[in-house]
C-alpha atoms as a PDB file:
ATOM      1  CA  UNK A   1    -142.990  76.041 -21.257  1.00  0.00           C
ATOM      2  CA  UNK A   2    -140.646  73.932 -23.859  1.00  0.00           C
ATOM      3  CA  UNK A   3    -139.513  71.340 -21.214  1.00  0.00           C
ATOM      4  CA  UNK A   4    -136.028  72.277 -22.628  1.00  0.00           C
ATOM      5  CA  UNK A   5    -134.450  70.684 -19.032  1.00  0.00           C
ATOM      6  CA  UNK A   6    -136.511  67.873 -18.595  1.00  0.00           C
ATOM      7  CA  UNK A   7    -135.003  64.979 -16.740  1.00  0.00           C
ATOM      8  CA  UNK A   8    -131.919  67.684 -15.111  1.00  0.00           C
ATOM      9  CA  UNK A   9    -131.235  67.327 -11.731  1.00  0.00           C
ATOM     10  CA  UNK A  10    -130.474  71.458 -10.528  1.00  0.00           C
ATOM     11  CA  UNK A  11    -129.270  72.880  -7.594  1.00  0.00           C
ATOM     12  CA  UNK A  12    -129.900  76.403  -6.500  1.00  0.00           C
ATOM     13  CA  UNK A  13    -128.503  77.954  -3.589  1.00  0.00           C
ATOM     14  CA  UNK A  14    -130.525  80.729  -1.935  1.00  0.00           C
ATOM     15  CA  UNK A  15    -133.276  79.507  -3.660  1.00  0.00           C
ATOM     16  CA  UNK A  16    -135.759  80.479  -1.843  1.00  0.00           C
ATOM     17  CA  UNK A  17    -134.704  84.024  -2.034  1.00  0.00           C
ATOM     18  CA  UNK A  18    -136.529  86.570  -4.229  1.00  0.00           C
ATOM     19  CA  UNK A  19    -134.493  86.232  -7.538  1.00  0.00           C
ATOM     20  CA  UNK A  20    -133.527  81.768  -6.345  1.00  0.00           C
ATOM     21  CA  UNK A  21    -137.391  81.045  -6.349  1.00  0.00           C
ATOM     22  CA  UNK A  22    -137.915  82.809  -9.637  1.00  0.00           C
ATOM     23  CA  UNK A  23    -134.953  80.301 -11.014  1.00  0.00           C
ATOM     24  CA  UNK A  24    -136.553  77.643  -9.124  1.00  0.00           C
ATOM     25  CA  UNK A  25    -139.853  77.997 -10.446  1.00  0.00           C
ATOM     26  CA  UNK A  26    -138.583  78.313 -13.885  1.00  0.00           C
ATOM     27  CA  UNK A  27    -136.451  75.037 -13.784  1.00  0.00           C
ATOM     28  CA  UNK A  28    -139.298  73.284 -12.619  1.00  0.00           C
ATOM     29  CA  UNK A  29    -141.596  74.420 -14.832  1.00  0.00           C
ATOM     30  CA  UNK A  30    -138.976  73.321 -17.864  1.00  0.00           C
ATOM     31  CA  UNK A  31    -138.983  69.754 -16.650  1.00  0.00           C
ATOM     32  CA  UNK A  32    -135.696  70.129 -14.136  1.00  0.00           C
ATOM     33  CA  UNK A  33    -135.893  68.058 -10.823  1.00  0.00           C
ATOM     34  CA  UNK A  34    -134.665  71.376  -8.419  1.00  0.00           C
ATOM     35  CA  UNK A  35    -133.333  71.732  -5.131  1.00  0.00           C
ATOM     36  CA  UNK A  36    -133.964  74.528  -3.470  1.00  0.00           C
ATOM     37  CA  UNK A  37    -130.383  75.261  -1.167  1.00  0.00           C
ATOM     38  CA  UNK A  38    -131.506  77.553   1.450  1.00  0.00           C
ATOM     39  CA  UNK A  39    -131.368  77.946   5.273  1.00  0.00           C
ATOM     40  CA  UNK A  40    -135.286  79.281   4.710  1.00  0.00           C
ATOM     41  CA  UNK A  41    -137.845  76.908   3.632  1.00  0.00           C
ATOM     42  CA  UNK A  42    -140.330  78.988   2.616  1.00  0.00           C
ATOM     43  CA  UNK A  43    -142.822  78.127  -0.626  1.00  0.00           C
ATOM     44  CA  UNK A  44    -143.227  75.873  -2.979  1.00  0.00           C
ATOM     45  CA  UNK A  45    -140.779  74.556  -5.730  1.00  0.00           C
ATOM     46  CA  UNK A  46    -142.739  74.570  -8.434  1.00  0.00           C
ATOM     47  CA  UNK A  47    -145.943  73.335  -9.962  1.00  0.00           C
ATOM     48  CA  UNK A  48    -146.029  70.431  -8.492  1.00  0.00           C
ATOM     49  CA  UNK A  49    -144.176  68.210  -5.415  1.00  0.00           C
ATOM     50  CA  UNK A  50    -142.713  66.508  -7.550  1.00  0.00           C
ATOM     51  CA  UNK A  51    -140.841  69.069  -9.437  1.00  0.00           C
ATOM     52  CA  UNK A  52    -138.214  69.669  -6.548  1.00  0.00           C
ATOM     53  CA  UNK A  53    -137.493  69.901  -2.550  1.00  0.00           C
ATOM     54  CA  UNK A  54    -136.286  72.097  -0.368  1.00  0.00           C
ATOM     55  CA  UNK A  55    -132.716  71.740   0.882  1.00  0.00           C
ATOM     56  CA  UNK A  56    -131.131  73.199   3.932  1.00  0.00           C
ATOM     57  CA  UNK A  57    -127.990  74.020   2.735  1.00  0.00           C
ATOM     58  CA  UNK A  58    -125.320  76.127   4.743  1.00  0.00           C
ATOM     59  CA  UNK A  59    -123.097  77.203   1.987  1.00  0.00           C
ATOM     60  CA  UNK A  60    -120.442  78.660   4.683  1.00  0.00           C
ATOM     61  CA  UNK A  61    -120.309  75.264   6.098  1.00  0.00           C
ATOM     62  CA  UNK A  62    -118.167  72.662   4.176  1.00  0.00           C
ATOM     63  CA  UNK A  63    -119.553  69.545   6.156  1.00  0.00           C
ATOM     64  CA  UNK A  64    -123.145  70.579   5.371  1.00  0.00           C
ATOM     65  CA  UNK A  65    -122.105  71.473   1.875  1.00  0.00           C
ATOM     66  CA  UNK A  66    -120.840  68.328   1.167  1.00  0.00           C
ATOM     67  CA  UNK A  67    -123.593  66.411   3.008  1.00  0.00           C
ATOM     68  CA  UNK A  68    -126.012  67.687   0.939  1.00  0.00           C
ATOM     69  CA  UNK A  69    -124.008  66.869  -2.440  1.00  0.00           C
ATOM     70  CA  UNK A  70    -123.737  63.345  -1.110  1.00  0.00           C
ATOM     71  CA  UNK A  71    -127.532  63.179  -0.533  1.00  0.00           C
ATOM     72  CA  UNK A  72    -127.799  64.490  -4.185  1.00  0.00           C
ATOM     73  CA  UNK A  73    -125.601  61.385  -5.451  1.00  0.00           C
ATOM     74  CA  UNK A  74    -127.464  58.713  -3.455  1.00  0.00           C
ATOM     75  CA  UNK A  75    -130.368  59.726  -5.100  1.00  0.00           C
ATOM     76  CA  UNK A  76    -129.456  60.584  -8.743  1.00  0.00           C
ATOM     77  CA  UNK A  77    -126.050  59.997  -9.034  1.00  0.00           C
ATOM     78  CA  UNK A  78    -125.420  63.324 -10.994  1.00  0.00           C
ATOM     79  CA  UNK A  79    -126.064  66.546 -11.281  1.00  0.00           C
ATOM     80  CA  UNK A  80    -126.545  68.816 -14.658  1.00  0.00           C
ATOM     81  CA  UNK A  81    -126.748  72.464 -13.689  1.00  0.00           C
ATOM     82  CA  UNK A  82    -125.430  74.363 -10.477  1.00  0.00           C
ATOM     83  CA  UNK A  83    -127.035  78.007  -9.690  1.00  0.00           C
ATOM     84  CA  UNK A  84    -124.744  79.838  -7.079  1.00  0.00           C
ATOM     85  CA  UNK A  85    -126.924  82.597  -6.404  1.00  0.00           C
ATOM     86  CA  UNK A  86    -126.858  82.788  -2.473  1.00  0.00           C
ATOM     87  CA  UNK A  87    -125.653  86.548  -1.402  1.00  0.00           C
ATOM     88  CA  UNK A  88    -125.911  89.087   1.036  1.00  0.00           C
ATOM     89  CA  UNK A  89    -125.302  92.931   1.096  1.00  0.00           C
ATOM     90  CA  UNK A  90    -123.419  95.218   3.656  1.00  0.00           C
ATOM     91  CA  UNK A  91    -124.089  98.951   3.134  1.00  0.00           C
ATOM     92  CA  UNK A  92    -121.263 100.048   4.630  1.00  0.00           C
ATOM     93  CA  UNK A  93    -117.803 101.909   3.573  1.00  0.00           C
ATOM     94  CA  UNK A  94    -114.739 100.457   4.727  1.00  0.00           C
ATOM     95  CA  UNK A  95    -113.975 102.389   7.532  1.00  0.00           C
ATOM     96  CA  UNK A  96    -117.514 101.326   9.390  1.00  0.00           C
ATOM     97  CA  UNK A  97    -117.086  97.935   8.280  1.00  0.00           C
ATOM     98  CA  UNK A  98    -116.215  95.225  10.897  1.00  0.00           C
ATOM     99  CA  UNK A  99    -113.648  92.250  10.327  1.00  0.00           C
ATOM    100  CA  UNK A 100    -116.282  90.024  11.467  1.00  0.00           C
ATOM    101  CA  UNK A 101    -118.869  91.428   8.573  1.00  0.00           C
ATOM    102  CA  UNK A 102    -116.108  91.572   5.758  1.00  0.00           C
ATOM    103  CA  UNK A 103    -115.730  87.676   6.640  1.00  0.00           C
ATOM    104  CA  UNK A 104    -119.340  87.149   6.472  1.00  0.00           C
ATOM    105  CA  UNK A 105    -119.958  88.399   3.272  1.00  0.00           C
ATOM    106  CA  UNK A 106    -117.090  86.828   1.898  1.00  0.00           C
ATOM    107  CA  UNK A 107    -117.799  83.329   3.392  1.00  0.00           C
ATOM    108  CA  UNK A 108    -121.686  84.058   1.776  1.00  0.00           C
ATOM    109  CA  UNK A 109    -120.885  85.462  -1.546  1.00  0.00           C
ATOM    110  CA  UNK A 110    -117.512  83.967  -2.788  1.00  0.00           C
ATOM    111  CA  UNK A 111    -116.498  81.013  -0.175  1.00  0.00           C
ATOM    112  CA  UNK A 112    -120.022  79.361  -0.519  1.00  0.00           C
ATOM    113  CA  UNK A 113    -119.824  79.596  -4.161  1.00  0.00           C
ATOM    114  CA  UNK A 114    -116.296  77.776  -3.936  1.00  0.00           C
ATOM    115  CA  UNK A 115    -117.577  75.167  -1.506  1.00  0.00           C
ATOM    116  CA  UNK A 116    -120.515  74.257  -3.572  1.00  0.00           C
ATOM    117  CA  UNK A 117    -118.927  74.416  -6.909  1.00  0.00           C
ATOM    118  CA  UNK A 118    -116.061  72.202  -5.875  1.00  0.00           C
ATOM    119  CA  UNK A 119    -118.138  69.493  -3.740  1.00  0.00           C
ATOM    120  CA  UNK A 120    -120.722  69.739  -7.074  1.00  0.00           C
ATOM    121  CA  UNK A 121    -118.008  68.937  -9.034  1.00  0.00           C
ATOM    122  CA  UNK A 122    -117.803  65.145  -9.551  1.00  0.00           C
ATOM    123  CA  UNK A 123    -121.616  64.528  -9.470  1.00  0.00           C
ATOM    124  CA  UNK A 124    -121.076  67.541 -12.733  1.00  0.00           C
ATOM    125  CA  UNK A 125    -118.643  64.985 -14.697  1.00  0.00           C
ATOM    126  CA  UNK A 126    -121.211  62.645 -14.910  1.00  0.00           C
ATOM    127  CA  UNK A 127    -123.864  65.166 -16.836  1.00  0.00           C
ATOM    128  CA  UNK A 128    -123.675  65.858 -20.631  1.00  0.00           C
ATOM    129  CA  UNK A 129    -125.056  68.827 -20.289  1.00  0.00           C
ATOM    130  CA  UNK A 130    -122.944  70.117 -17.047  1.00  0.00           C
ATOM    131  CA  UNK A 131    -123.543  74.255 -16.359  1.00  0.00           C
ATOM    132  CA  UNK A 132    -122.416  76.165 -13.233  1.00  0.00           C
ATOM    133  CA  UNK A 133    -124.194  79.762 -13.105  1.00  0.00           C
ATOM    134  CA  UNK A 134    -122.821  82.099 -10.719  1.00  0.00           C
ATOM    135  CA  UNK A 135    -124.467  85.133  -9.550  1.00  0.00           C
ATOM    136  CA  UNK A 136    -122.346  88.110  -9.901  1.00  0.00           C
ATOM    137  CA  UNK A 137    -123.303  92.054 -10.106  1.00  0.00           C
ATOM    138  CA  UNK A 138    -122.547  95.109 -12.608  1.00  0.00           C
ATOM    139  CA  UNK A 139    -121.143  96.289  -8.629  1.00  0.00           C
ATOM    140  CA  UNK A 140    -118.343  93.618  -9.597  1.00  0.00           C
ATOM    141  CA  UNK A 141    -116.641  96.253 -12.374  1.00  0.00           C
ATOM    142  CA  UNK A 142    -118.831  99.512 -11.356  1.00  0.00           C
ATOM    143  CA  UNK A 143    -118.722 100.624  -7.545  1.00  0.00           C
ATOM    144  CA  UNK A 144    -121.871 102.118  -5.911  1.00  0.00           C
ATOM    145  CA  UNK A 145    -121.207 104.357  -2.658  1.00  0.00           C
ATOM    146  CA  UNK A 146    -121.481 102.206   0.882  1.00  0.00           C
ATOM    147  CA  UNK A 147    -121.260  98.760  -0.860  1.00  0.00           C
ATOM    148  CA  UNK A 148    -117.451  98.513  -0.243  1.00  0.00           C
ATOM    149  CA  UNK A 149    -117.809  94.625   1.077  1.00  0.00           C
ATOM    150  CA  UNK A 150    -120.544  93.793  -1.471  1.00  0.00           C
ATOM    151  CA  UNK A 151    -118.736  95.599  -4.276  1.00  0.00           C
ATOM    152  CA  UNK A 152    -115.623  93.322  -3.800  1.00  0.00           C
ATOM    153  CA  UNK A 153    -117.171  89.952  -3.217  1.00  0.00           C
ATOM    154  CA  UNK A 154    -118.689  90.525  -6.343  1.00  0.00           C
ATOM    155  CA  UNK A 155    -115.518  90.751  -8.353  1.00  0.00           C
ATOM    156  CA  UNK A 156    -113.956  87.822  -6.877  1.00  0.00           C
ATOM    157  CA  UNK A 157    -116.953  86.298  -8.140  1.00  0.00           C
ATOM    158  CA  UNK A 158    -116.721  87.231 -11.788  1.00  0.00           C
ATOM    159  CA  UNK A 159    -112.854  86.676 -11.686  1.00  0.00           C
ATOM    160  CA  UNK A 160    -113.868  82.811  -9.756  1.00  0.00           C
ATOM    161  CA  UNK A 161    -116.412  82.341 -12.742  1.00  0.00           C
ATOM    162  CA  UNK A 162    -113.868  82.742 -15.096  1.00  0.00           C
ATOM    163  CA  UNK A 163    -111.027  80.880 -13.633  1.00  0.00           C
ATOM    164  CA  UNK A 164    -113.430  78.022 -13.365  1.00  0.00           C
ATOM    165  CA  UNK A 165    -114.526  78.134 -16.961  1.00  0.00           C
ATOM    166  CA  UNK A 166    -111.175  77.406 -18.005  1.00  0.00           C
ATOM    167  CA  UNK A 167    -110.656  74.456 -15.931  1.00  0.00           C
ATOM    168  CA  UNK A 168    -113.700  72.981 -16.439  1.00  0.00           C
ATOM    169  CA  UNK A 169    -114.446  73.976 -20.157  1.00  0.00           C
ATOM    170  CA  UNK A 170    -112.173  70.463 -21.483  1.00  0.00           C
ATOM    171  CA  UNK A 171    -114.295  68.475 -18.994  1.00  0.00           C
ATOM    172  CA  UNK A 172    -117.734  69.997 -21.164  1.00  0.00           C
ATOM    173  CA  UNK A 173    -118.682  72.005 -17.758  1.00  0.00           C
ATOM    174  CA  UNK A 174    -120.194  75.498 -19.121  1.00  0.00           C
ATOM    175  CA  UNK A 175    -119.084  77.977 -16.022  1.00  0.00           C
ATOM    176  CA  UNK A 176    -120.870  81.623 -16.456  1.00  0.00           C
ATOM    177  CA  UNK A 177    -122.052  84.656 -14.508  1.00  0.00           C
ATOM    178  CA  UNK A 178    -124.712  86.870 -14.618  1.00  0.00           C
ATOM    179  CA  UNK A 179    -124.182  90.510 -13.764  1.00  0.00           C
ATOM    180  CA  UNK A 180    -127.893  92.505 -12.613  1.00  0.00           C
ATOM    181  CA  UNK A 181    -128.662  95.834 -11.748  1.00  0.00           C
ATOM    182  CA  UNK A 182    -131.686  96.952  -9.925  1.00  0.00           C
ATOM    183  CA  UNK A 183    -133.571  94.004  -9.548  1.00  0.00           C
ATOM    184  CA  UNK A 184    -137.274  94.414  -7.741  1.00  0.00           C
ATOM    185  CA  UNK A 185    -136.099  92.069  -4.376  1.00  0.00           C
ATOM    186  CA  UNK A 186    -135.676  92.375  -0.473  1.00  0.00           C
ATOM    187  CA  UNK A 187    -132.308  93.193  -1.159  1.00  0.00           C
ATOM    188  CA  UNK A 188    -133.128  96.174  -3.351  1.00  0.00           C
ATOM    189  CA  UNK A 189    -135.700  97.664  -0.465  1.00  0.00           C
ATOM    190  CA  UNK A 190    -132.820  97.342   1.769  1.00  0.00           C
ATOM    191  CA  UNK A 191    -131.143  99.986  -0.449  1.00  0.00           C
ATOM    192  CA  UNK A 192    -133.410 102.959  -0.061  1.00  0.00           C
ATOM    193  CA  UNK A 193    -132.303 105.419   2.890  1.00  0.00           C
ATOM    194  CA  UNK A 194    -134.099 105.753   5.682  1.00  0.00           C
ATOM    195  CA  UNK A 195    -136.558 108.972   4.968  1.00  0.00           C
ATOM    196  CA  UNK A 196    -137.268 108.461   1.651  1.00  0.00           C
ATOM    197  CA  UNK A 197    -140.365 107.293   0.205  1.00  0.00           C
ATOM    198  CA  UNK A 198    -140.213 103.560  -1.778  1.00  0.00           C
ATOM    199  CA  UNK A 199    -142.201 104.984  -4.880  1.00  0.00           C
ATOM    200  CA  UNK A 200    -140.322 108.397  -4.826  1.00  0.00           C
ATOM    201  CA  UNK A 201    -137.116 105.800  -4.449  1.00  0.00           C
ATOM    202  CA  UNK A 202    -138.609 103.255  -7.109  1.00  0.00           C
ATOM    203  CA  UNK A 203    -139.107 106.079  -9.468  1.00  0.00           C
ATOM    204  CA  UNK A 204    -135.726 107.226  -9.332  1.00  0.00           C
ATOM    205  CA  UNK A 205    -134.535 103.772  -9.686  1.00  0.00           C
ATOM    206  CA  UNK A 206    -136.341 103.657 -13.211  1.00  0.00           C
ATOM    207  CA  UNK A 207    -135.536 106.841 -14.266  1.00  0.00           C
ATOM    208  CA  UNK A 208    -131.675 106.183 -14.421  1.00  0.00           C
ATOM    209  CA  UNK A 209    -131.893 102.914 -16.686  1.00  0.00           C
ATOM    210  CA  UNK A 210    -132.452 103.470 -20.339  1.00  0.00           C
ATOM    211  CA  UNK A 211    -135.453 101.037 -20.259  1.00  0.00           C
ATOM    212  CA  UNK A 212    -136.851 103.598 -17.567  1.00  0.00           C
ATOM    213  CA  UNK A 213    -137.676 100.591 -15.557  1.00  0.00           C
ATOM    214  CA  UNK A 214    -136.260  98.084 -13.150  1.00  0.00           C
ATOM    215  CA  UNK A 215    -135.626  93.976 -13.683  1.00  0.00           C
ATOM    216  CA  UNK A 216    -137.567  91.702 -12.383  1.00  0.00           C
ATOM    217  CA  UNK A 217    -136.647  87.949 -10.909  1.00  0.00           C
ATOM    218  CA  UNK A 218    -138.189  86.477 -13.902  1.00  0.00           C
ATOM    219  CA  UNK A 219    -135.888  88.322 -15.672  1.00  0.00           C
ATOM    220  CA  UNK A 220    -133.763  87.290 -14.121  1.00  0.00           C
ATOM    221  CA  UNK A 221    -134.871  83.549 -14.158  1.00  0.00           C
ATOM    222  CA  UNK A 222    -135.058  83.586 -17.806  1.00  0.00           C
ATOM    223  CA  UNK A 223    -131.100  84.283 -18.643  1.00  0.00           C
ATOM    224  CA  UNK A 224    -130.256  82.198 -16.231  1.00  0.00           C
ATOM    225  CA  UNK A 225    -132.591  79.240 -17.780  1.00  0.00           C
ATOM    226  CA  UNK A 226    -131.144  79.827 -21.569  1.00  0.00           C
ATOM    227  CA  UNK A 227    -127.215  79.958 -19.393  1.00  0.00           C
ATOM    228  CA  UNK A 228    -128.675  76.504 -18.362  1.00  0.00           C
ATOM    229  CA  UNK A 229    -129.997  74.911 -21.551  1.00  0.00           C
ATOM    230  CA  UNK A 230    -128.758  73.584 -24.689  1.00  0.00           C
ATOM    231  CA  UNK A 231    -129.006  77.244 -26.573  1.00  0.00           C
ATOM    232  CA  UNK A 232    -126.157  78.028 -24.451  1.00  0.00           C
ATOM    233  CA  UNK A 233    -123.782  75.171 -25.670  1.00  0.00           C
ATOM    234  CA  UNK A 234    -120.846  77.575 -26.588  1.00  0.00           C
ATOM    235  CA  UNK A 235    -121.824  80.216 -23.990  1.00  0.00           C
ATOM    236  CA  UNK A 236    -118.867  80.143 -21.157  1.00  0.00           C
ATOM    237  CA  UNK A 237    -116.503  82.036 -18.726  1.00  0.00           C
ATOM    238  CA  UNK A 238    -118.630  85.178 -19.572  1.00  0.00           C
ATOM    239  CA  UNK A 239    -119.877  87.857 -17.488  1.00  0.00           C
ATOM    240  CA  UNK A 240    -123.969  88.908 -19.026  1.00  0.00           C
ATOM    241  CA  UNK A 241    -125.084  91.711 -17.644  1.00  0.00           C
ATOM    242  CA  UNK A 242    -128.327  92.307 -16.982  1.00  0.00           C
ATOM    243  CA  UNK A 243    -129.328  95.758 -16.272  1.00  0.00           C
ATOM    244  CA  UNK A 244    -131.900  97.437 -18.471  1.00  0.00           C
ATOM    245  CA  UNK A 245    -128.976  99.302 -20.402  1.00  0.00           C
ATOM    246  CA  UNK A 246    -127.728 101.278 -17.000  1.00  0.00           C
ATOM    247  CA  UNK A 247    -124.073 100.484 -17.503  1.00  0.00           C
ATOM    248  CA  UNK A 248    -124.061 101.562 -21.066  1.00  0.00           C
ATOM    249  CA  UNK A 249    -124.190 104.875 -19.918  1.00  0.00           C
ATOM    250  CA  UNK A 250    -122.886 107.881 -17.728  1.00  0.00           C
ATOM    251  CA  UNK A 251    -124.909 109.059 -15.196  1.00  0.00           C
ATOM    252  CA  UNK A 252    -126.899 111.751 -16.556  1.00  0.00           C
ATOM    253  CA  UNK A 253    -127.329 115.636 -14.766  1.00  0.00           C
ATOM    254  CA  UNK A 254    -131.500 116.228 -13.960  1.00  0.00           C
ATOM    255  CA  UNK A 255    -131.761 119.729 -14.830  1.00  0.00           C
END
């Protein structure tokens, strides 16, 4: 690796989800000190203890929030890059969706996202090299069927991204989101119907995207590291999708 964020001090919620411990891994292996934000403390940081720790980190609670950006100043005093990339999915349409699940994916997906951004914030004045990196979706701006909840968390999160890049940009804090498509995670699994095979469902997957093939966390990892770095000085308050081309084009008839 390039050790392109060596001495950084990261945060990464859900990081020790599929697509968080790629970023994770990645930060530490570029010289970043990483927390790992998660309620599961599963794995390793990265190549060594002393590249990062595990973090429980409630992002729907505001006192544990802000306890853990207060541990995070007693120790460094600062903090250089922010990855919001806890989420959930409901695969539901309105109708079958309760109040109490709306809330919860909301409070996940777009209210944890506030409540770490904004505790983050002051310990982010204090870096030269301040990024936030939200995790958004392309179902922010495109719908899929039965991700109603999902679909609209997401585009509070790319309108919140951008918002916050605009009142943060003067201060030198870099706000962006990244936008995937079919990533190979837990959460993708969790998309195939009940009945259908996962390599007749993979294949399908790949066969819709241009690339003919589906991302990957490292993929993943690796936008989200150059959103992070220097490269990315001028880089804010966009939305980069990541999706092996499938946006770029309408759904095509199998004859």
């Amino acid at each position: 690796m390039t050790g392109t964020l060596d001495g950084r001090v990261a945060l990464v919620t859900g990081g020790r989800g599929g697509a968080g411990r790629a970023v994770c891994a990645r930060f530490a292996a570029e010289g970043a000190f990483v927390y790992a934000a998660d309620l599961n403390d599963a794995g390793t940081i990265g190549p060594s203890p002393a590249a990062g720790e595990f973090l429980r980190f409630d992002v729907t609670s505001e006192d544990e929030v802000a306890a853990g950006i207060a541990m995070i100043q007693g120790r460094h005093d600062r903090l250089d890059i922010v990855v919001n990339a806890a989420g959930i999915e409901i695969e539901k349409a309105i109708d079958e969706t309760t109040l109490d699940e709306w809330n919860r994916i909301f409070a996940i997906n777009v209210t944890g996202m506030f409540l770490t951004s904004k505790h983050a914030l002051p310990l982010l004045r204090k870096s030269a090299h301040a990024a936030i990196i939200n995790f958004g979706s392309y179902d922010g701006y495109l719908a899929d069927p039965r991700l109603a909840a999902y679909c609209a968390t997401k585009g509070a999160v790319h309108a919140l991204t951008k918002a916050m890049a605009c009142d943060y940009g003067p201060e030198g804090i870099r706000v962006n989101a990244i936008c995937p498509g079919y990533i190979d995670t837990p959460m993708l699994e969790q998309f195939i119907p009940d009945g259908v095979d996962p390599s007749d469902a993979r294949a399908e997957a790949e066969r819709v995207h241009p690339l003919r093939t589906i991302g990957t966390p490292t993929d993943m990892a690796n936008l989200v590291h150059w959103l992070a770095c220097d490269e990315a000085r001028y880089a804010t308050g966009q939305l980069w999708v990541l999706d092996g081309g499938l946006s770029a084009q309408i759904q095509q008839m199998r004859f």
